[in-house]
Protein backbone atom coordinates (compact mmCIF):
# COMPACT_ATOMS: atom_id res chain seq x y z
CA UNK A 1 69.91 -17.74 -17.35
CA UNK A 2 71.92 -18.90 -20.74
CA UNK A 3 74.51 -21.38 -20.01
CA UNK A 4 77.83 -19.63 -20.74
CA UNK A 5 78.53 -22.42 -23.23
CA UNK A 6 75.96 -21.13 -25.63
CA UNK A 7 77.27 -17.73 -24.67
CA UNK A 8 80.97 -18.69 -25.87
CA UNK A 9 79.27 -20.52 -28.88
CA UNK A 10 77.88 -17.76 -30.12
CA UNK A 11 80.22 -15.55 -29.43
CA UNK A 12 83.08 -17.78 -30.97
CA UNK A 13 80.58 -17.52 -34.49
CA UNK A 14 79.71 -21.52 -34.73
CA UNK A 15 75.99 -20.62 -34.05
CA UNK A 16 74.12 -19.74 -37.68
CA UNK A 17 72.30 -16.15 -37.66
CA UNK A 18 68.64 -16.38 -36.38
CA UNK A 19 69.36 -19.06 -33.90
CA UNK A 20 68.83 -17.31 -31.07
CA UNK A 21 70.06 -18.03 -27.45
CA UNK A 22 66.67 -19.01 -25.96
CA UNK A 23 66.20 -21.54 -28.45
CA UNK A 24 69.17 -23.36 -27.89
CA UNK A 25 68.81 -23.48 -23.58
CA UNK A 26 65.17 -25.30 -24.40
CA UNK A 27 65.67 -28.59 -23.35
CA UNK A 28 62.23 -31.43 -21.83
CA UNK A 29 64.76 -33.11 -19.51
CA UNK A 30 62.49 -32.52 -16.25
CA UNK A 31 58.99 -34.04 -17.96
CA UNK A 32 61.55 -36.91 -18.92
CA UNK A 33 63.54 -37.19 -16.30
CA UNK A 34 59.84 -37.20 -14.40
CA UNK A 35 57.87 -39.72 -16.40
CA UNK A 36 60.93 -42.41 -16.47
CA UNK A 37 60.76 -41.96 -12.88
CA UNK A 38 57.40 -41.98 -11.90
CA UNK A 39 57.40 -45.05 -13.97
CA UNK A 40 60.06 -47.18 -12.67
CA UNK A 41 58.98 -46.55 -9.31
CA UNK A 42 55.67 -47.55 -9.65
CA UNK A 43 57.39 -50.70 -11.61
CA UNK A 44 59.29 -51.39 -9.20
CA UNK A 45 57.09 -51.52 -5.86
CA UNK A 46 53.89 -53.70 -8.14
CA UNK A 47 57.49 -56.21 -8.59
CA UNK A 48 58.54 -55.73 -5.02
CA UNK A 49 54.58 -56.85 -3.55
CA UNK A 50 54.80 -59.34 -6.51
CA UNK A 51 57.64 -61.14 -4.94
CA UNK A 52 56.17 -60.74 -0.88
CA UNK A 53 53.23 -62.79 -2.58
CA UNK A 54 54.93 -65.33 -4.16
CA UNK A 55 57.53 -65.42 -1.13
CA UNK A 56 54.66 -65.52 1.64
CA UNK A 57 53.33 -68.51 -0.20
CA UNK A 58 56.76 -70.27 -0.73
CA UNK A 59 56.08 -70.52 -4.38
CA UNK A 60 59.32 -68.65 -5.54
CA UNK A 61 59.88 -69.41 -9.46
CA UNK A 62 61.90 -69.02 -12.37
CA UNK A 63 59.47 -66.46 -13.90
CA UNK A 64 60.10 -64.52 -10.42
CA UNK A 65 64.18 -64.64 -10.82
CA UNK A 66 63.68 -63.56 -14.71
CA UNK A 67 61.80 -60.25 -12.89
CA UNK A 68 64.13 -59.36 -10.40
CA UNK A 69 66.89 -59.67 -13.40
CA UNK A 70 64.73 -57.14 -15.36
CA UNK A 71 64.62 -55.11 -12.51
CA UNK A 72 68.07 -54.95 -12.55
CA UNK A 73 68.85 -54.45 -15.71
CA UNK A 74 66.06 -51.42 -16.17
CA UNK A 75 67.24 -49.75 -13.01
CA UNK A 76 70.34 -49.73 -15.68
CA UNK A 77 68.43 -48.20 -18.46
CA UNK A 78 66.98 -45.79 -16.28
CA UNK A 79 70.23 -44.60 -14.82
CA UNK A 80 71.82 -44.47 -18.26
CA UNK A 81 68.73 -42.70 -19.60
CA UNK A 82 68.85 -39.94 -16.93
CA UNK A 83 72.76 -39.56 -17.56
CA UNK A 84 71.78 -39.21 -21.32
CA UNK A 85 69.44 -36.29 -21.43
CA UNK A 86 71.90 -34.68 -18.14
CA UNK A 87 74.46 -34.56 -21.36
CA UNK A 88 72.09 -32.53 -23.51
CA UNK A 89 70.97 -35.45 -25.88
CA UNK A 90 67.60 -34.37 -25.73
CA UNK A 91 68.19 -30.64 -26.91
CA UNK A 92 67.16 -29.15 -30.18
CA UNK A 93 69.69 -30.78 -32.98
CA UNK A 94 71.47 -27.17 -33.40
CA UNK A 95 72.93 -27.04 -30.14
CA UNK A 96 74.30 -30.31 -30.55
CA UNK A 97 75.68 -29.70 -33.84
CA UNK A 98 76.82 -26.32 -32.82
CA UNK A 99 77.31 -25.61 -29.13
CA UNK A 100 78.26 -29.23 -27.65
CA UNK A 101 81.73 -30.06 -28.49
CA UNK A 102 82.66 -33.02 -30.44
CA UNK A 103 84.14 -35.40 -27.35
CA UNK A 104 80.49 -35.08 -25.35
CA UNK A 105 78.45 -36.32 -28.46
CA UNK A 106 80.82 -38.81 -28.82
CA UNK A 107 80.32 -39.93 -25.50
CA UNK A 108 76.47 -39.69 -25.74
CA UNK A 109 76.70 -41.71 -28.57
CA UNK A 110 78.34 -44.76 -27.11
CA UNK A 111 75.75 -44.19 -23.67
CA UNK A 112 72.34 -44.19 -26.54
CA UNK A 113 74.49 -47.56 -27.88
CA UNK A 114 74.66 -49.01 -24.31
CA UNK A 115 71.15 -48.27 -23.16
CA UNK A 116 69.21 -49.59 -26.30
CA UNK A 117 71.26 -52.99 -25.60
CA UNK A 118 69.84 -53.06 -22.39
CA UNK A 119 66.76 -51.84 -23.05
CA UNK A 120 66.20 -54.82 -25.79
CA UNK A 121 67.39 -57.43 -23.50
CA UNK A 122 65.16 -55.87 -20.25
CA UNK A 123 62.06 -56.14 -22.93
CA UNK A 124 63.41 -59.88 -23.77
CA UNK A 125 63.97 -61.01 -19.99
CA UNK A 126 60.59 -60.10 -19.18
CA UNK A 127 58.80 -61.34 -21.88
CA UNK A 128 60.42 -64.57 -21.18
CA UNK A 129 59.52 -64.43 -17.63
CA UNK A 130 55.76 -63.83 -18.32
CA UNK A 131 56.24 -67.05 -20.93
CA UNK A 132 57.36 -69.01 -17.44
CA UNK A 133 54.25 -67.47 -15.95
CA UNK A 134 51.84 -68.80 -18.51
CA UNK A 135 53.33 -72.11 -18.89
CA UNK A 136 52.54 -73.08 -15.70
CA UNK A 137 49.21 -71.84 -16.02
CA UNK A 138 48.81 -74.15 -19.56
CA UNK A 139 50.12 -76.96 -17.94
CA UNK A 140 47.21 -79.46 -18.83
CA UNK A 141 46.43 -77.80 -22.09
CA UNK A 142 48.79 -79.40 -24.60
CA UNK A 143 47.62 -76.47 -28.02
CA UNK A 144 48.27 -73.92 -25.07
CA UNK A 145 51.73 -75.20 -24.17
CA UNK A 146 52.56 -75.39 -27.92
CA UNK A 147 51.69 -72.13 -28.05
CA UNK A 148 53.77 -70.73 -25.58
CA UNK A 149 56.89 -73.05 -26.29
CA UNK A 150 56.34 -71.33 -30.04
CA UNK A 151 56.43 -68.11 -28.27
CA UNK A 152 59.56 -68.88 -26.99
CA UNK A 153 61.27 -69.48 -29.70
CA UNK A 154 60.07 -66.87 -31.56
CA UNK A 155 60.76 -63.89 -28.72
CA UNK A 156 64.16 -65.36 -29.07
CA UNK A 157 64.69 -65.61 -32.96
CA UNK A 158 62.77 -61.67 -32.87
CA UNK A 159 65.95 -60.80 -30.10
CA UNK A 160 69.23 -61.89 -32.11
CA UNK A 161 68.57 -59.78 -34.89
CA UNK A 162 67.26 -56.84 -32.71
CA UNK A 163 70.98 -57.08 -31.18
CA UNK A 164 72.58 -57.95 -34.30
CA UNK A 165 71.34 -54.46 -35.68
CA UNK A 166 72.28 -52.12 -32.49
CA UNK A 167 75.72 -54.02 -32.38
CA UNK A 168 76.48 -53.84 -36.27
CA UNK A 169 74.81 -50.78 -36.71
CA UNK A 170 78.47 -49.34 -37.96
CA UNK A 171 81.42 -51.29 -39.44
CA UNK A 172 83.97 -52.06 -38.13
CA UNK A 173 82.04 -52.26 -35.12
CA UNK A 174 82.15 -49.19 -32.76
CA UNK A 175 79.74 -47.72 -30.21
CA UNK A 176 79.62 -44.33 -32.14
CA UNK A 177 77.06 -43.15 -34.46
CA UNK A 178 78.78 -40.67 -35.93
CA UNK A 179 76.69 -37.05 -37.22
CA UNK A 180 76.86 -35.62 -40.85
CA UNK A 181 79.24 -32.88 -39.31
CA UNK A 182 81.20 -35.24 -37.23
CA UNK A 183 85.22 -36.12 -38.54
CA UNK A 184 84.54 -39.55 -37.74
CA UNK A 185 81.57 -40.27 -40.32
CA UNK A 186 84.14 -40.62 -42.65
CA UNK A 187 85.99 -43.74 -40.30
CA UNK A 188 82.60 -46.15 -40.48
CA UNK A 189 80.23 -47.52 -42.89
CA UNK A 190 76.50 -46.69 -41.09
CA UNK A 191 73.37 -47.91 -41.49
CA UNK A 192 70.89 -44.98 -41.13
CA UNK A 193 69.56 -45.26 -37.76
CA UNK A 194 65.98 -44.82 -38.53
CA UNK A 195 65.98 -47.97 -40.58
CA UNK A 196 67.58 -49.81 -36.91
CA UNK A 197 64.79 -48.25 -34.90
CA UNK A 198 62.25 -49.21 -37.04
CA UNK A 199 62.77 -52.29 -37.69
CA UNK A 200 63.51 -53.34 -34.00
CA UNK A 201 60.22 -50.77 -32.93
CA UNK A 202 57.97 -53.13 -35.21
CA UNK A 203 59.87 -56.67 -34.01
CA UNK A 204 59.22 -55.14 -30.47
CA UNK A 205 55.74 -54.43 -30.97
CA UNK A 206 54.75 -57.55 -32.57
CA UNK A 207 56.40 -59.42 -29.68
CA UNK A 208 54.30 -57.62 -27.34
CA UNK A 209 51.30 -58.81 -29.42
CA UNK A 210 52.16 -62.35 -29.14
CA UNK A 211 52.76 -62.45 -25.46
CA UNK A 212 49.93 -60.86 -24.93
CA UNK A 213 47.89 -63.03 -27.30
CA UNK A 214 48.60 -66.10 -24.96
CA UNK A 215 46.33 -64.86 -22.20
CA UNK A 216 43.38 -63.78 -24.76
CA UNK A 217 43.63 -67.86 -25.24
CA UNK A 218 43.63 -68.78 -21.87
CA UNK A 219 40.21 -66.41 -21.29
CA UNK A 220 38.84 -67.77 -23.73
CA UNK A 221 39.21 -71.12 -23.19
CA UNK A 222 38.58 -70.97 -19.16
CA UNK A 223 35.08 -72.73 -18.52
CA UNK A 224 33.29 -69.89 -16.76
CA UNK A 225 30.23 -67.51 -16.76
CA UNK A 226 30.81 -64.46 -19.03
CA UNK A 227 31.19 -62.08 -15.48
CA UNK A 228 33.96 -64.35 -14.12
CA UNK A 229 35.75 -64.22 -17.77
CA UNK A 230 35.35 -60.70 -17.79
CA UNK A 231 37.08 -60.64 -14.19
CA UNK A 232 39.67 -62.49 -14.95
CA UNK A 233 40.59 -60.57 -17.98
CA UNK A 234 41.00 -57.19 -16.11
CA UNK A 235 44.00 -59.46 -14.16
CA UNK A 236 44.86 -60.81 -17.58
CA UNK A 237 44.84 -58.08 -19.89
CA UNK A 238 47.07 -55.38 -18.52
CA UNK A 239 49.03 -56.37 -21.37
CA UNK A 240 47.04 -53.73 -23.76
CA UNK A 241 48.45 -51.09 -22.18
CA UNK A 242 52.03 -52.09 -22.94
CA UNK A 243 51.22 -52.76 -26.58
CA UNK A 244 49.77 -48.71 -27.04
CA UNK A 245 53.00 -47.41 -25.45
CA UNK A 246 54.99 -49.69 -28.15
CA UNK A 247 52.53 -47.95 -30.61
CA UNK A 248 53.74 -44.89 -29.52
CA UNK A 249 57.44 -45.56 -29.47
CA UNK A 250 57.00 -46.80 -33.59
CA UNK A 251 55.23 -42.80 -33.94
CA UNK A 252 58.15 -41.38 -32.03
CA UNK A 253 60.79 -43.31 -33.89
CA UNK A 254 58.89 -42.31 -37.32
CA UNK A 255 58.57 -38.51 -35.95
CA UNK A 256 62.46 -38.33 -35.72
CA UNK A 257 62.48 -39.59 -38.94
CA UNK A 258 61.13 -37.30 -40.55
CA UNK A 259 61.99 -34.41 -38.58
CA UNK A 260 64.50 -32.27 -39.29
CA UNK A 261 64.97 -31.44 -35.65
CA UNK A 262 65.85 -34.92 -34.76
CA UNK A 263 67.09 -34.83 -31.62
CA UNK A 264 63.92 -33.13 -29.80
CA UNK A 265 62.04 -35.83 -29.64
CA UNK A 266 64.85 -37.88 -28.09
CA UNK A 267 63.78 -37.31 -24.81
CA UNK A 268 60.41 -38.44 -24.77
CA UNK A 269 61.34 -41.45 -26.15
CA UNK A 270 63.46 -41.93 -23.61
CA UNK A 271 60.47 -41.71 -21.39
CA UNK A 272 58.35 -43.97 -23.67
CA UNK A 273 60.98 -46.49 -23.57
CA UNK A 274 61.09 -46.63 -19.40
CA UNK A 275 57.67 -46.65 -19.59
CA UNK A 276 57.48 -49.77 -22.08
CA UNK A 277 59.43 -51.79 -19.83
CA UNK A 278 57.75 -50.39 -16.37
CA UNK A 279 54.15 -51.37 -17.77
CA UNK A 280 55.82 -54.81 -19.37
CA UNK A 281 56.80 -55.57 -16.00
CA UNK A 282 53.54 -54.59 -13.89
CA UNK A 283 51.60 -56.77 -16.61
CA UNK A 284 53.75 -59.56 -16.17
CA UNK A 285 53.39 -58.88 -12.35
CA UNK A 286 49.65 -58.40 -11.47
CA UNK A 287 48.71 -61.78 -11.84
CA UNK A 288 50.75 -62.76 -9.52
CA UNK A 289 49.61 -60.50 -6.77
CA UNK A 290 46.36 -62.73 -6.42
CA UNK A 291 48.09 -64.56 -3.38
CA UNK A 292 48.61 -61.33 -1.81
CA UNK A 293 45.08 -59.90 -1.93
CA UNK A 294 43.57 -63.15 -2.03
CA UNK A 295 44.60 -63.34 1.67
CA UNK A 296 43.07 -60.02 2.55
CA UNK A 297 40.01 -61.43 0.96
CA UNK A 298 39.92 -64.05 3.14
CA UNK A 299 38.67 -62.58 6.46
CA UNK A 300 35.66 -61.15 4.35
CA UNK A 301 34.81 -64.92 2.99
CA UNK A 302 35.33 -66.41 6.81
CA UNK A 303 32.38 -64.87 8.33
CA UNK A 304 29.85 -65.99 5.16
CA UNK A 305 31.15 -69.34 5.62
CA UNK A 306 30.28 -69.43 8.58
CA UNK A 307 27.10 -69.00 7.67
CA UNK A 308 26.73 -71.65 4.65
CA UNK A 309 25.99 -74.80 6.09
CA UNK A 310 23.24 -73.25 7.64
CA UNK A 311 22.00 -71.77 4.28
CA UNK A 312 22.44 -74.70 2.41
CA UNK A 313 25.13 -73.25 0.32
CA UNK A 314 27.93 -75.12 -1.08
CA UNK A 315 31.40 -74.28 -0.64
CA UNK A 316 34.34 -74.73 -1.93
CA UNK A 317 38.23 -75.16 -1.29
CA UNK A 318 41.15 -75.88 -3.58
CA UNK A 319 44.55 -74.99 -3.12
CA UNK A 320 47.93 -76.86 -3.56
CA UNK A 321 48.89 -77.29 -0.40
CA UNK A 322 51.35 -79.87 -1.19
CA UNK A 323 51.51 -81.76 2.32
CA UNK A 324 47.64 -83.04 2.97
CA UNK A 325 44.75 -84.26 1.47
CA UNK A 326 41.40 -84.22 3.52
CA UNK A 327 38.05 -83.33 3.16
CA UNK A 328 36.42 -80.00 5.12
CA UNK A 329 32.70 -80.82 5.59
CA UNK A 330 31.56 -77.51 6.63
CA UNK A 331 32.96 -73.66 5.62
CA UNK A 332 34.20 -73.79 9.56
CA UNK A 333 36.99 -75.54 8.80
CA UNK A 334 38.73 -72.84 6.13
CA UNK A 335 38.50 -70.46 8.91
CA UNK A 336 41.13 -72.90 11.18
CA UNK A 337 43.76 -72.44 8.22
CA UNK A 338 46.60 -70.76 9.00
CA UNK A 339 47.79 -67.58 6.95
CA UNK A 340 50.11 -69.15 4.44
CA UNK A 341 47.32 -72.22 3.51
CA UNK A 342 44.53 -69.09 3.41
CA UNK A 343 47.24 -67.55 0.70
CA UNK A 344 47.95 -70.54 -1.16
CA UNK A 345 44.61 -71.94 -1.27
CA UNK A 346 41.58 -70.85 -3.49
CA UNK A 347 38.27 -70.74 -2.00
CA UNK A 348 35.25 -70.13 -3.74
CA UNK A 349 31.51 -69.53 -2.45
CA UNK A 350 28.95 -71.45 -4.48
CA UNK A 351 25.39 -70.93 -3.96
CA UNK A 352 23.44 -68.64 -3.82
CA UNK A 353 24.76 -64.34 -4.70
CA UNK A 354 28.27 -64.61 -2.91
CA UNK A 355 31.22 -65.92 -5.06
CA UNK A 356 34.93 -64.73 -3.89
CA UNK A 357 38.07 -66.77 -4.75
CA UNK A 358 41.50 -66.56 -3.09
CA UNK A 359 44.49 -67.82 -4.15
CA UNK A 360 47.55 -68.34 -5.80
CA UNK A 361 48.08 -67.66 -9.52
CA UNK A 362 49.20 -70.91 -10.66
CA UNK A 363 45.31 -71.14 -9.57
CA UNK A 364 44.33 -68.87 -11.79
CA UNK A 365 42.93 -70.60 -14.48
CA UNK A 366 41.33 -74.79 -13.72
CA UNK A 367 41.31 -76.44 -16.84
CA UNK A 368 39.46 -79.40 -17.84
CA UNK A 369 42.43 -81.26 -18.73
CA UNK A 370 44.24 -83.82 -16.65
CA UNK A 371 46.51 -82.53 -13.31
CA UNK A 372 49.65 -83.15 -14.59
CA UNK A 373 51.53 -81.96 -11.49
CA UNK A 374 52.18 -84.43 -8.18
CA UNK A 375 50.21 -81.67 -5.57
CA UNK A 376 47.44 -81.90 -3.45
CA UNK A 377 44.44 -80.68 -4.40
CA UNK A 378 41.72 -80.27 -1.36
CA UNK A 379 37.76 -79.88 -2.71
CA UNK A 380 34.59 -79.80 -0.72
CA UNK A 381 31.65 -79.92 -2.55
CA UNK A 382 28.12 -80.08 -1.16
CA UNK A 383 24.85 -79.88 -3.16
CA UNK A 384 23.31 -76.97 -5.13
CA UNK A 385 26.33 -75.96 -7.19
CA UNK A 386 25.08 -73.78 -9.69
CA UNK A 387 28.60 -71.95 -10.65
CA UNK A 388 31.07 -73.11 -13.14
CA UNK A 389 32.70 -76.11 -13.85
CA UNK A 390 35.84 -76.63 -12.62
């Protein structure tokens, strides 16, 4: 059915000849409206089990707080972003121009302003939390640390002007972006937008590729068979998948460019946006799940140990328990822990085929450098050790 606004439109003579009524009702807003939701959901329940791990094992962080403020803020985005494309801003550019009346674009205008604020500082909050995340882990490698304190500062140098641009993007400042047909493109000075959304596209996706550089380093430099690098890296390298979805948001961004119809692709990128920040946040996250299924793991590993002072096999348990420090002398023992030492520990099965770990992700990686922290670590080692060196 045609919305009676197109009707009156047309009727009223603002709509050109050959624009026909079907044309201007074609809108994308469900596939949108669909993907930015399918997205954040999923986002949000990986952040939610994120947080029951790192809760369960009492190791609550910074990095944790920075998610839960992303969270926030995208929940934001995504309610902005729905509100956006329920105003028509994804339609062809002719019913804007033509059928929605000059107050509505207005106010879509200052909503697009709003959103890409929070949008860039949701992207910065949780890029900064998965620098938290992978400080801890670098903790006794000093070129690592560097690294990620160079990071840092460079995520935050790439935000200011990313800001500066969306905020300035008009003077004297205003939340408008005025169209060529609009009266008030003749109030402000503008800055085309593709040259905003290019330039912060490109400082986005080259921030992605540093974060995601760090862990690349930390593979790399982890003392380990090629199978248990390998392993690691599928917890490690979610990260790819965020930079291809920035690759995509630069070809949408360039599409509108060009386009004379540059409005249609608006809701897509909409989408691609929500999805940047949803698989940002799930990268960031997954690591930290390892306390979570490393518990589950745990009943498997009982019953072998069990078993491995029989079979002469060696094994193995390290955790930061942070209140004791004795020695197990048979795989018996780990079976007496209670739930939250299970979760916070890391137990590994050396010896023989069998090798499972458990435990939490400041864990993750056991570098060869010095412990620089004041916990406990628990080992038991017995002969025939054949895996790699912690």
């Amino acid at each position: 059915m045609i919305e009676s606004a197109i009707t009156t439109a047309i009727a009223a003579g603002k709509v050109p000849v050959g624009i026909t009524a079907d044309y201007l009702m074609e809108n994308r807003d469900a596939s949108s409206i669909g993907g930015m939701l399918a997205v954040a959901v999923l986002a949000l329940l990986i952040v939610c089990a994120r947080l029951y791990a790192r809760l369960s094992i009492s190791s609550f962080g910074l990095d944790d707080s920075l998610i839960i403020f992303t969270a926030v803020i995208y929940v934001t985005f995504i309610g902005l972003g729905i509100q956006l494309l329920k105003m028509d801003s994804g339609r062809h550019i002719e019913y804007i121009q033509y059928v929605m009346s000059n107050e509505v674009a207005n106010k879509t205008q200052v909503y697009d302003f709003v959103a890409h604020l929070i949008y860039t500082t949701a992207l910065y909050v949780c890029r900064i939390s998965g620098l938290v995340f992978y400080k801890r882990l670098c903790d006794r490698h000093n070129t690592l640390l560097l690294c990620v304190r160079a990071a840092f500062v460079f995520m935050t140098v790439a935000y200011i002007p990313q800001m500066f641009l969306i905020i300035f993007h008009c003077l004297p400042v205003t939340g408008l972006w005025p169209y060529g047909w609009q009266p008030e493109l003749d109030k402000f000075k503008c800055m085309p937008w593709g040259v905003v959304y290019i330039t912060n596209s490109s400082i986005s996706l080259v921030s992605d590729l540093v974060v995601f550089a760090i862990p690349a380093a930390l593979v790399s430099m982890f003392r380990a068979s090629l199978m248990m690098k390998l392993k690691l890296s599928l917890v490690l390298f979610p990260g790819v998948i965020v930079i291809v979805i920035s690759c995509v948001r630069l070809y949408l961004v360039l599409e509108g460019l060009v386009a004379i119809d540059i409005s249609w692709p608006y809701g897509p990128m909409l989408a691609i946006e929500s999805a940047e920040i949803s698989a940002t946040m799930i990268a960031l996250s997954v690591p930290a799940l390892k306390p979570l299924f490393g518990s589950l793991f745990a009943k498997f590993t009982n019953s072998y140990e069990s078993k491995s002072k029989g079979n002469g096999n060696s094994v193995a348990l390290s955790g930061r328990l942070g209140h004791s420090h004795k020695r197990l002398k048979d795989g018996g023992a780990i079976g007496s822990l209670n739930a939250y030492q299970q979760a916070a520990s890391e137990t590994t099965i050396r010896g023989g085929k069998g090798n499972q770990q458990t435990g939490s992700d400041d864990d993750l990686l056991m570098g060869s450098g010095p412990n620089r922290d004041k916990s406990v670590r628990v080992t038991t080692t017995v002969k025939h050790d054949t895996s790699y060196k912690r």
